[in-house]
N, C-alpha and C. Protein backbone atom coordinates (compact mmCIF):
# COMPACT_ATOMS: atom_id res chain seq x y z
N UNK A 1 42.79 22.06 34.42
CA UNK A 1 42.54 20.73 33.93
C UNK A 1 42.78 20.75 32.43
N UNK A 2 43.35 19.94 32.03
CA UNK A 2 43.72 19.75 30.76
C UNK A 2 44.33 18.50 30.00
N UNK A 3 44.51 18.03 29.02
CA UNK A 3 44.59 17.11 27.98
C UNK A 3 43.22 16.15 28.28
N UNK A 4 43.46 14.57 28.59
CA UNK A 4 42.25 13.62 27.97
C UNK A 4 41.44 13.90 29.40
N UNK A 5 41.35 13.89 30.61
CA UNK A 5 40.55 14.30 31.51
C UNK A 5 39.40 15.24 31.12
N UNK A 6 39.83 16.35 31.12
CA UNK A 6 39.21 17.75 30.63
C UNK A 6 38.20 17.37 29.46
N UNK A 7 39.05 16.93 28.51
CA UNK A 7 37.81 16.35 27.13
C UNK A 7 36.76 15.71 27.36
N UNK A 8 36.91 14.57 28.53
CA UNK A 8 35.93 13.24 29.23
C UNK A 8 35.04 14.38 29.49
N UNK A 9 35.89 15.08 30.63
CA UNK A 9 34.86 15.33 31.51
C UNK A 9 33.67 16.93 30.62
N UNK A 10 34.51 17.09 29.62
CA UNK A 10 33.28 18.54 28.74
C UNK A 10 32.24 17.56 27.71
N UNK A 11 32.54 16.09 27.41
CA UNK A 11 31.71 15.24 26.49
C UNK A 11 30.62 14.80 27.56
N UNK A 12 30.68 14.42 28.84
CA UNK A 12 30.14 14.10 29.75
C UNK A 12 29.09 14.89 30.51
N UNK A 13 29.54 16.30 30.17
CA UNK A 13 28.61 17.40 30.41
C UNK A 13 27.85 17.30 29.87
N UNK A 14 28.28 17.26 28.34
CA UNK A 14 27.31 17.70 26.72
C UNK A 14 26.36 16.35 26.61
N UNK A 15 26.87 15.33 27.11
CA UNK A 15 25.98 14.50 27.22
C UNK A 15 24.76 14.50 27.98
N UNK A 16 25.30 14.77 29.30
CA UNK A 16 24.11 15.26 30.56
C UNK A 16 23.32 16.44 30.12
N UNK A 17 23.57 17.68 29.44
CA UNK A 17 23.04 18.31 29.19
C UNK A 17 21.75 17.68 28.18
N UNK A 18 22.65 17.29 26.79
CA UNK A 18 21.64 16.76 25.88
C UNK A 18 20.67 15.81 26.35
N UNK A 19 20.55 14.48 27.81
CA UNK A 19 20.09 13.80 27.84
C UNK A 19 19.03 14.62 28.41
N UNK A 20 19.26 15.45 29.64
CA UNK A 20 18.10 16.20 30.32
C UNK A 20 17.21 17.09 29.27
N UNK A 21 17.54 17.79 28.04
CA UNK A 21 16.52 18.88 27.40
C UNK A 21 16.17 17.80 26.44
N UNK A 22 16.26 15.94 25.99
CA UNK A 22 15.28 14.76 25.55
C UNK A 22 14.71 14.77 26.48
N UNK A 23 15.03 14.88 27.76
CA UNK A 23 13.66 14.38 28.65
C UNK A 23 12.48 15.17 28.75
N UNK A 24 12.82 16.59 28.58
CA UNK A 24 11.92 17.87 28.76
C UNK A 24 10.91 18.20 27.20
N UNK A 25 11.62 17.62 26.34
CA UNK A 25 11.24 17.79 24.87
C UNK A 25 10.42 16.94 24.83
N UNK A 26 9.76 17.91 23.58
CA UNK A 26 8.14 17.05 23.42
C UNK A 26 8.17 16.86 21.28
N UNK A 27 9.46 16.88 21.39
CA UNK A 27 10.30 16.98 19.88
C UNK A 27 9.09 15.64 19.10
N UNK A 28 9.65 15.93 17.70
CA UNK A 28 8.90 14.83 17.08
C UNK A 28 9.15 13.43 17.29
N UNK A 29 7.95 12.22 16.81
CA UNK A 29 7.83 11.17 17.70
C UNK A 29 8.59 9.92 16.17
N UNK A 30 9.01 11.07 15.25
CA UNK A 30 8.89 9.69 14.19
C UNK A 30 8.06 9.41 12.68
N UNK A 31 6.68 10.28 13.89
CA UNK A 31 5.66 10.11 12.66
C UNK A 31 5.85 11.46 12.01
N UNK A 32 5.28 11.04 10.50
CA UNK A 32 5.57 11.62 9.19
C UNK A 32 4.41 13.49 9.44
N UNK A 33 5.02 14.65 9.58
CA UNK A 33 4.05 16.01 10.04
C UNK A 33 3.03 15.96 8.88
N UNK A 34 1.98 16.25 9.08
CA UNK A 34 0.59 16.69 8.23
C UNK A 34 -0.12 17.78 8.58
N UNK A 35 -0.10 18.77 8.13
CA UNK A 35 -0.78 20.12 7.80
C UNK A 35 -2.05 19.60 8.58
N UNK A 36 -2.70 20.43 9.62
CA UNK A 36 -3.88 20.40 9.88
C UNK A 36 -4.76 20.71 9.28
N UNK A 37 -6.18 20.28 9.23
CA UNK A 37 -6.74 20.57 8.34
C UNK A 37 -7.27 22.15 8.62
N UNK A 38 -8.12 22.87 7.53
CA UNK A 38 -8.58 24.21 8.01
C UNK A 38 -9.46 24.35 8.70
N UNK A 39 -9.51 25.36 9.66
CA UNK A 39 -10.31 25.50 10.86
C UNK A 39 -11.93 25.28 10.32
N UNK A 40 -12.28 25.77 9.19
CA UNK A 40 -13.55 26.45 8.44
C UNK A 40 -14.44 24.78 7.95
N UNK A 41 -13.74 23.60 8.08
CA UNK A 41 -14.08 22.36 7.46
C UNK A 41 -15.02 21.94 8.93
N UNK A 42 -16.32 20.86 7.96
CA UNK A 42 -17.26 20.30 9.13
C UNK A 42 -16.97 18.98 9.30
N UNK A 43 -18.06 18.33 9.35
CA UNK A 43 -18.18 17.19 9.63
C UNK A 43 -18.44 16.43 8.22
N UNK A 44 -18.54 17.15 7.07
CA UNK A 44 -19.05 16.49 5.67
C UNK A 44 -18.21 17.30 4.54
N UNK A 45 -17.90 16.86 4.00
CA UNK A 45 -17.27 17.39 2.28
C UNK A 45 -18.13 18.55 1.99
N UNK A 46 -17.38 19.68 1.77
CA UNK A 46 -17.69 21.02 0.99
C UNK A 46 -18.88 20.99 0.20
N UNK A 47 -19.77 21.69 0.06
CA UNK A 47 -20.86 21.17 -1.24
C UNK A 47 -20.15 21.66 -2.60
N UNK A 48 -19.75 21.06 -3.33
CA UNK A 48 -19.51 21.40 -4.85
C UNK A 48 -20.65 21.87 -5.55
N UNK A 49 -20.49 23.48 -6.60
CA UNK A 49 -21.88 23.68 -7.34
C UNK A 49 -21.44 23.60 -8.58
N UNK A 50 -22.05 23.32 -9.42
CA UNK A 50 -21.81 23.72 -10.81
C UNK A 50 -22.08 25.17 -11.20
N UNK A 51 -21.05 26.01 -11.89
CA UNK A 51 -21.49 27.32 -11.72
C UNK A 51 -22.30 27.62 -13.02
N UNK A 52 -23.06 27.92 -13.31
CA UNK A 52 -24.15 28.47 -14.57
C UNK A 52 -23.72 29.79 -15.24
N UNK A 53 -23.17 30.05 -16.48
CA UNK A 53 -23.23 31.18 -16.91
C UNK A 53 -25.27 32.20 -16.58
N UNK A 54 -24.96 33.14 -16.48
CA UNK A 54 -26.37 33.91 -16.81
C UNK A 54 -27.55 33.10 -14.99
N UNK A 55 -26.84 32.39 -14.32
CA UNK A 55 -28.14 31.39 -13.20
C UNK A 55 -27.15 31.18 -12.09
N UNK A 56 -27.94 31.14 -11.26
CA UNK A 56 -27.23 30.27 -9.66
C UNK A 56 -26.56 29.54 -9.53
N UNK A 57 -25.63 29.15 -8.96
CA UNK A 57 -24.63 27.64 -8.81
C UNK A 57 -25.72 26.94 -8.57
N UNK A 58 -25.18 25.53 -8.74
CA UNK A 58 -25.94 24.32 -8.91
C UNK A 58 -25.28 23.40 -8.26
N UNK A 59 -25.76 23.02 -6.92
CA UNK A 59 -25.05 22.15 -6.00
C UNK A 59 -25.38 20.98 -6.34
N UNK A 60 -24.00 20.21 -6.47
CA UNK A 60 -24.23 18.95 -7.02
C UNK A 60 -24.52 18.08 -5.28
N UNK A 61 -25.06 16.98 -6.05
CA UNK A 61 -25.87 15.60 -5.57
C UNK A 61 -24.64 15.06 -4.33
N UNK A 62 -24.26 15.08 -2.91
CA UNK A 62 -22.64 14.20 -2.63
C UNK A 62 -23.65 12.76 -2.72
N UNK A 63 -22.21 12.16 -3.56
CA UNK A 63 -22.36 10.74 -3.39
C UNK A 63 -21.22 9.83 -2.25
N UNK A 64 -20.67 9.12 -2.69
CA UNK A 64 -19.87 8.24 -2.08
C UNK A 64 -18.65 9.08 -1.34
N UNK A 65 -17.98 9.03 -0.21
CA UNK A 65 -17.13 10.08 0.42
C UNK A 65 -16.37 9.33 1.18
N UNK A 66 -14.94 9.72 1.35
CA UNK A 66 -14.26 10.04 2.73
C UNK A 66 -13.95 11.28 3.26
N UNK A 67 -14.19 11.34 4.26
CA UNK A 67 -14.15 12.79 4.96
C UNK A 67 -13.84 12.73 6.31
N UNK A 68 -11.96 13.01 6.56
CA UNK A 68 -11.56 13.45 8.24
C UNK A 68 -11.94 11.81 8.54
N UNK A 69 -12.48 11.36 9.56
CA UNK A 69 -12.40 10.19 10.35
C UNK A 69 -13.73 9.56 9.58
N UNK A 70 -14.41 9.48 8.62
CA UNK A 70 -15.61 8.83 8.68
C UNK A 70 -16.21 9.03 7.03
N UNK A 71 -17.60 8.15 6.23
CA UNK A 71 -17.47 8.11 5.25
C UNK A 71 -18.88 7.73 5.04
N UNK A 72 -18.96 7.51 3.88
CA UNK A 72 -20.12 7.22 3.28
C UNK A 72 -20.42 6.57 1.83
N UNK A 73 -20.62 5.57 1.32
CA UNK A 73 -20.78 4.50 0.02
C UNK A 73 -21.95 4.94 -0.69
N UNK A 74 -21.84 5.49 -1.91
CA UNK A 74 -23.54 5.68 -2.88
C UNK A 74 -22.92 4.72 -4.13
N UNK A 75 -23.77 4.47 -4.63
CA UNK A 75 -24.28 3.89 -5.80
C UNK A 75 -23.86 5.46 -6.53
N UNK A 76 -24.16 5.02 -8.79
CA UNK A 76 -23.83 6.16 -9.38
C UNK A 76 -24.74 6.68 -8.86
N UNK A 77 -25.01 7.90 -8.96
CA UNK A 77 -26.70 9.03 -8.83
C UNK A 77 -27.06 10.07 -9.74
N UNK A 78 -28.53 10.11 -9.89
CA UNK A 78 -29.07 10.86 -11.08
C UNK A 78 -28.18 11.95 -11.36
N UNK A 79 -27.87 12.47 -9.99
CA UNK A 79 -27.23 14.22 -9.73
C UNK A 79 -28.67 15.24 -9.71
N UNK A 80 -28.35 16.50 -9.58
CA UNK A 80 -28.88 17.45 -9.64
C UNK A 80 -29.23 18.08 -10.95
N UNK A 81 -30.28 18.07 -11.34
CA UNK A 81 -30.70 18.49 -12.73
C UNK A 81 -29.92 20.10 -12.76
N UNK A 82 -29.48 20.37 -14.29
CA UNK A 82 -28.86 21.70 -14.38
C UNK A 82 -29.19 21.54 -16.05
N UNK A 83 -29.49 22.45 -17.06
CA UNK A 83 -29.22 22.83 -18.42
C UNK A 83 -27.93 24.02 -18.73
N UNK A 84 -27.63 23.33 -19.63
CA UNK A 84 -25.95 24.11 -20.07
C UNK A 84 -25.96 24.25 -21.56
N UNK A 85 -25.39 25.45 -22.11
CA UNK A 85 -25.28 25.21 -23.76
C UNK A 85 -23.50 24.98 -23.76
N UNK A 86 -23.88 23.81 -25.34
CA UNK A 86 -22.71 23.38 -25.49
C UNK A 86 -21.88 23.87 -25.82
N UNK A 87 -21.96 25.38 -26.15
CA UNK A 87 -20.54 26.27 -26.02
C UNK A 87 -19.90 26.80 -24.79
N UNK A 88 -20.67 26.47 -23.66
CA UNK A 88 -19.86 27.19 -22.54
C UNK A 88 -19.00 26.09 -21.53
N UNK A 89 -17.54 26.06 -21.53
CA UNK A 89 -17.42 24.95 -20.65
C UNK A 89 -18.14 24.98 -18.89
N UNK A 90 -17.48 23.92 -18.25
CA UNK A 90 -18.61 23.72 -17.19
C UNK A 90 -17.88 24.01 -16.47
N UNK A 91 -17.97 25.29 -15.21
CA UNK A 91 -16.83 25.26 -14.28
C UNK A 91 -17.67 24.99 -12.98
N UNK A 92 -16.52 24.44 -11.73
CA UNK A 92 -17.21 23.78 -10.40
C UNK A 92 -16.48 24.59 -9.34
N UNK A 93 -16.98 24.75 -8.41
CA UNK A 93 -16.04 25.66 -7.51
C UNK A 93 -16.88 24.92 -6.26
N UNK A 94 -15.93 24.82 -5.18
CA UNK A 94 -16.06 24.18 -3.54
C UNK A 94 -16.59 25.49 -2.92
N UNK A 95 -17.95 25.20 -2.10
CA UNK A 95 -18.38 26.00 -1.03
C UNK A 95 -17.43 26.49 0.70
N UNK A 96 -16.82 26.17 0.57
CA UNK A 96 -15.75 26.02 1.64
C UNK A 96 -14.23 26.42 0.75
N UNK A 97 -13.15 26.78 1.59
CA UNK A 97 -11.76 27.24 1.19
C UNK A 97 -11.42 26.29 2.07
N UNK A 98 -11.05 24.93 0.93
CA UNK A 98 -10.22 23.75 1.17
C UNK A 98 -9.11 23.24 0.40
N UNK A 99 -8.12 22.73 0.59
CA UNK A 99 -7.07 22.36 0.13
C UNK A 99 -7.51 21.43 -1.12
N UNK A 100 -7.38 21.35 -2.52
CA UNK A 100 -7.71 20.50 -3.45
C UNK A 100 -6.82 19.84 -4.10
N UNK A 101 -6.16 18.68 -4.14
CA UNK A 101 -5.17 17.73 -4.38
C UNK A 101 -5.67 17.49 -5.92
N UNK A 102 -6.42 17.16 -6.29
CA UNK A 102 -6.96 16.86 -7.48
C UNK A 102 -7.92 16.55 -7.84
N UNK A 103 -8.32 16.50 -9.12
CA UNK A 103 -10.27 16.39 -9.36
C UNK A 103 -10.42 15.35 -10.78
N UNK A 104 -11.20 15.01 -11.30
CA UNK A 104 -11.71 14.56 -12.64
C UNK A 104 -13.41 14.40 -12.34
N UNK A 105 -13.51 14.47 -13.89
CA UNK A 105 -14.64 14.69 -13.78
C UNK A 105 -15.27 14.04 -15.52
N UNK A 106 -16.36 13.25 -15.23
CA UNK A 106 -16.58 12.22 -16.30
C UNK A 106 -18.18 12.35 -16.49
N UNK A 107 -18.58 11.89 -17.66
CA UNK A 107 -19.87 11.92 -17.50
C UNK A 107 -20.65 10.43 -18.12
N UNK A 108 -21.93 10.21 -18.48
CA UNK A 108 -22.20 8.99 -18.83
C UNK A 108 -24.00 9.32 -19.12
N UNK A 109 -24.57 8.66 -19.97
CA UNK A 109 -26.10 9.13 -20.34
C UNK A 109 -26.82 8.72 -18.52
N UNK A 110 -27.54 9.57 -18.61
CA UNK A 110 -28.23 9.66 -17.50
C UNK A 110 -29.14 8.18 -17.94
N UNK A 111 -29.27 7.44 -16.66
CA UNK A 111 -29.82 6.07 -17.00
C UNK A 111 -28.96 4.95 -17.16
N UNK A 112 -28.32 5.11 -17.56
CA UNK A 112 -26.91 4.12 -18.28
C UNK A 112 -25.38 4.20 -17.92
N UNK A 113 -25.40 4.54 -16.69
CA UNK A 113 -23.89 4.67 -15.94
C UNK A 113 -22.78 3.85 -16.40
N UNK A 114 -23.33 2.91 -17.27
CA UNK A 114 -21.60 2.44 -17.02
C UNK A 114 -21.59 1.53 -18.86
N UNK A 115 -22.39 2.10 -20.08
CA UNK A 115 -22.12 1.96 -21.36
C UNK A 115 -20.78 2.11 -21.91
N UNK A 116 -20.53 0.67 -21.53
CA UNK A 116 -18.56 0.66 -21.16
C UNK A 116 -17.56 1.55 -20.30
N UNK A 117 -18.53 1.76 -19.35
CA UNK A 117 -17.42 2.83 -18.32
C UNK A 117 -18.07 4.28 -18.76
N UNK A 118 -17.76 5.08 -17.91
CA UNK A 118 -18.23 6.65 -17.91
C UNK A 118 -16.98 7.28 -19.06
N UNK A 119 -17.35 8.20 -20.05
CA UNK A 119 -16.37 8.70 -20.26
C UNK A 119 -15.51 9.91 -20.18
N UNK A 120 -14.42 9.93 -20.06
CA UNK A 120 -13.52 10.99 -19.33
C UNK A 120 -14.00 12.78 -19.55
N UNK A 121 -13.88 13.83 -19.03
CA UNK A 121 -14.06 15.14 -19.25
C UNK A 121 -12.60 15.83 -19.78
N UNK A 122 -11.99 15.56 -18.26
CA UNK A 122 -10.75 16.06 -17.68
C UNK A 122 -10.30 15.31 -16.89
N UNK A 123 -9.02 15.83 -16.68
CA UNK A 123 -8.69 15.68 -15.18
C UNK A 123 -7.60 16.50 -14.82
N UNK A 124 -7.61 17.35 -13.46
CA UNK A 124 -6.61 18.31 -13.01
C UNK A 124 -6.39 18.78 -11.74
N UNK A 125 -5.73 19.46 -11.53
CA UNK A 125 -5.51 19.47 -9.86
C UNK A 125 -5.53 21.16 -9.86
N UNK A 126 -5.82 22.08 -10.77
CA UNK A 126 -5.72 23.70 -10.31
C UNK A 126 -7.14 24.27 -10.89
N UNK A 127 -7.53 24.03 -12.26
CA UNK A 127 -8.85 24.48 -12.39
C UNK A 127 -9.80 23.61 -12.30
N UNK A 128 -10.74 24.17 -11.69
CA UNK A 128 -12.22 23.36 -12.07
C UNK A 128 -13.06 23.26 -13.22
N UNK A 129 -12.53 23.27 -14.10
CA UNK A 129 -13.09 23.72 -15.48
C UNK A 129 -12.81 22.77 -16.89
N UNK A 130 -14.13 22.51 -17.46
CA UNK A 130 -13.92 21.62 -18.24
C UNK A 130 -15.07 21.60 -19.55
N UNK A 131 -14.81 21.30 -20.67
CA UNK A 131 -15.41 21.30 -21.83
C UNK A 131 -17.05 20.31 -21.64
N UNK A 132 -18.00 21.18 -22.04
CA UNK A 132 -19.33 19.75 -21.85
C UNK A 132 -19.48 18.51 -22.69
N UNK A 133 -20.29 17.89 -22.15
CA UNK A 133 -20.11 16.90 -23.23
C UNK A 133 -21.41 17.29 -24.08
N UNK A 134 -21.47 16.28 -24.83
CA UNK A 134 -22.31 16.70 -25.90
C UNK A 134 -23.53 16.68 -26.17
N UNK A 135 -24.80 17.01 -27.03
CA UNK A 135 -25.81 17.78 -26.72
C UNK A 135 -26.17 16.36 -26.45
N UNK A 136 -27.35 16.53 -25.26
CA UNK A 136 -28.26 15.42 -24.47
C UNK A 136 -28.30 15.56 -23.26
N UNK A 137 -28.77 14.01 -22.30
CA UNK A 137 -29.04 14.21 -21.11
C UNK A 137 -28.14 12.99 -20.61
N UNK A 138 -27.22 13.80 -19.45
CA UNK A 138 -25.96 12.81 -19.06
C UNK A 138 -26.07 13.10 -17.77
N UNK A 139 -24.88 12.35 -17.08
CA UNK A 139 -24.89 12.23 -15.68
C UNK A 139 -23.30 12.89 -15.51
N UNK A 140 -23.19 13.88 -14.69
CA UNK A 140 -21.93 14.04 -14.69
C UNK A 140 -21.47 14.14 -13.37
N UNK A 141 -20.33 13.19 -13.35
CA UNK A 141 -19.97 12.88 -12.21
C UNK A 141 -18.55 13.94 -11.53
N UNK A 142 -18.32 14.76 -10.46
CA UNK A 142 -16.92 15.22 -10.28
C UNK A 142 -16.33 14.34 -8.94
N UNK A 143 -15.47 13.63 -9.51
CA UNK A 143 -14.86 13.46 -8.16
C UNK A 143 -13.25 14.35 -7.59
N UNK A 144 -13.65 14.88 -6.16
CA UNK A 144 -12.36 15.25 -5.55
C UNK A 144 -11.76 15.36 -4.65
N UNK A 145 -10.20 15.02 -5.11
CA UNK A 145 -9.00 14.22 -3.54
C UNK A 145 -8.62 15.31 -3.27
N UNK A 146 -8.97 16.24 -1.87
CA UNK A 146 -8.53 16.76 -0.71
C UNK A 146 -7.70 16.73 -0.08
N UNK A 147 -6.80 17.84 -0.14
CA UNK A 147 -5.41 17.76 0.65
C UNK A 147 -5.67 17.97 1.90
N UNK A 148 -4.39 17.82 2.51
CA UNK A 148 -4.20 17.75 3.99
C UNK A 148 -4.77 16.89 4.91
N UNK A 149 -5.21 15.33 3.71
CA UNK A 149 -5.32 14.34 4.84
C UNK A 149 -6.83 14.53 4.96
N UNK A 150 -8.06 15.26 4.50
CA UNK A 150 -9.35 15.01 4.81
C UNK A 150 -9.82 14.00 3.94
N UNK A 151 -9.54 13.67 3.40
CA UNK A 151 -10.19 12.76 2.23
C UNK A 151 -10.98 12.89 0.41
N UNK A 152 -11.85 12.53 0.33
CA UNK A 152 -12.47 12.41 -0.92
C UNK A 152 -13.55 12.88 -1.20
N UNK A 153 -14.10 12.87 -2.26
CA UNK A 153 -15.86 13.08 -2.54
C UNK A 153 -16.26 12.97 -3.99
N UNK A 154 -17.27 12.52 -4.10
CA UNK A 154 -18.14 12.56 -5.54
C UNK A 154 -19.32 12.95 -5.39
N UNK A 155 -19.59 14.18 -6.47
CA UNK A 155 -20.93 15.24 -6.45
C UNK A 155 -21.42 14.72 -7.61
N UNK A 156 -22.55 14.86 -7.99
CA UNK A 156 -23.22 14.04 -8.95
C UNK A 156 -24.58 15.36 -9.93
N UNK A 157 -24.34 15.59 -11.22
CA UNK A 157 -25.47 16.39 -11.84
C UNK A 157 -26.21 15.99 -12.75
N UNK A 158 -27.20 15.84 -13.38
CA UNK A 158 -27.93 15.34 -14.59
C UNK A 158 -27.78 16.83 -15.44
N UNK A 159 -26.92 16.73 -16.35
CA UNK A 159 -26.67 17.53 -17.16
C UNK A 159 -27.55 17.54 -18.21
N UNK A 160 -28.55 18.85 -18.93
CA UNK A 160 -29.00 18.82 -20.17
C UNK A 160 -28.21 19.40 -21.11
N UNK A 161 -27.75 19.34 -21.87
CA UNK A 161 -26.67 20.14 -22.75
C UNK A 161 -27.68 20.51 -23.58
N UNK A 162 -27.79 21.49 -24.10
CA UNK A 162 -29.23 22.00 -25.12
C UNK A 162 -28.58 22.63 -26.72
């Protein structure tokens, strides 16, 4: 068999072939792939601590969240009382090994959340680490966006800077 016959009939194969291993395939549907999340994640956002030179981490306050399918709304909050001297910056580290998209982190006098808006620390997506603010009693807020599609969180501390 040979010239335009032969061609029909090997496109006609390749067709039948290709149509039968779409029917068997469980190939992608369209939608956009997303990294599952890590096996080690619960039902609630990581606890964030504040780490203390010379003392214990200091698990901050969760406030307002999205997390995986479900969530939760706070108001600002006192946070978790902690004292810090104002030479050491403040570093935060996640209780859980989770994907971290990005963070900031702001503070505001404890009492007075919003004396024209909180004002800025930082903001970054690789360290947790950031300069204190200045000597007194503040509220410091971290918020952070979670990769791979779990969502958000804000931990909350009443900072004494001494």
């Amino acid at each position: 068999m040979s010239g335009p016959r032969s061609a029909t009939a090997i496109l006609a194969v390749a067709c039948i072939a290709l149509a039968a291993m779409a029917c068997g395939s469980s190939g992608p549907t369209g939608a956009p792939s997303v990294s599952p999340p890590p096996a080690s994640v619960g039902s609630l956002p990581p606890d964030a601590a504040l780490l203390v030179p010379d003392g214990d981490p200091v698990v901050g306050q969760l406030g307002a969240y999205v997390w995986r399918e479900a969530g939760s709304d706070s108001p600002w909050l006192p946070g978790a009382p902690v004292s810090v001297v104002p030479t050491r910056s403040l570093r935060f580290a996640m209780s859980a090994d989770v994907p971290v998209d990005g963070w900031t982190a702001r503070y505001a006098r404890t009492g007075d959340p919003f004396p024209g808006g909180p004002l800025a620390l930082a903001n970054g997506s690789a360290t947790l680490e950031v300069d204190p603010p200045p000597s007194g009693t503040w509220t410091v807020v971290l918020h952070v966006r979670f990769g791979a599609g779990l969502g958000d969180a804000a931990y909350y501390w009443r900072v004494l800077v001494e």
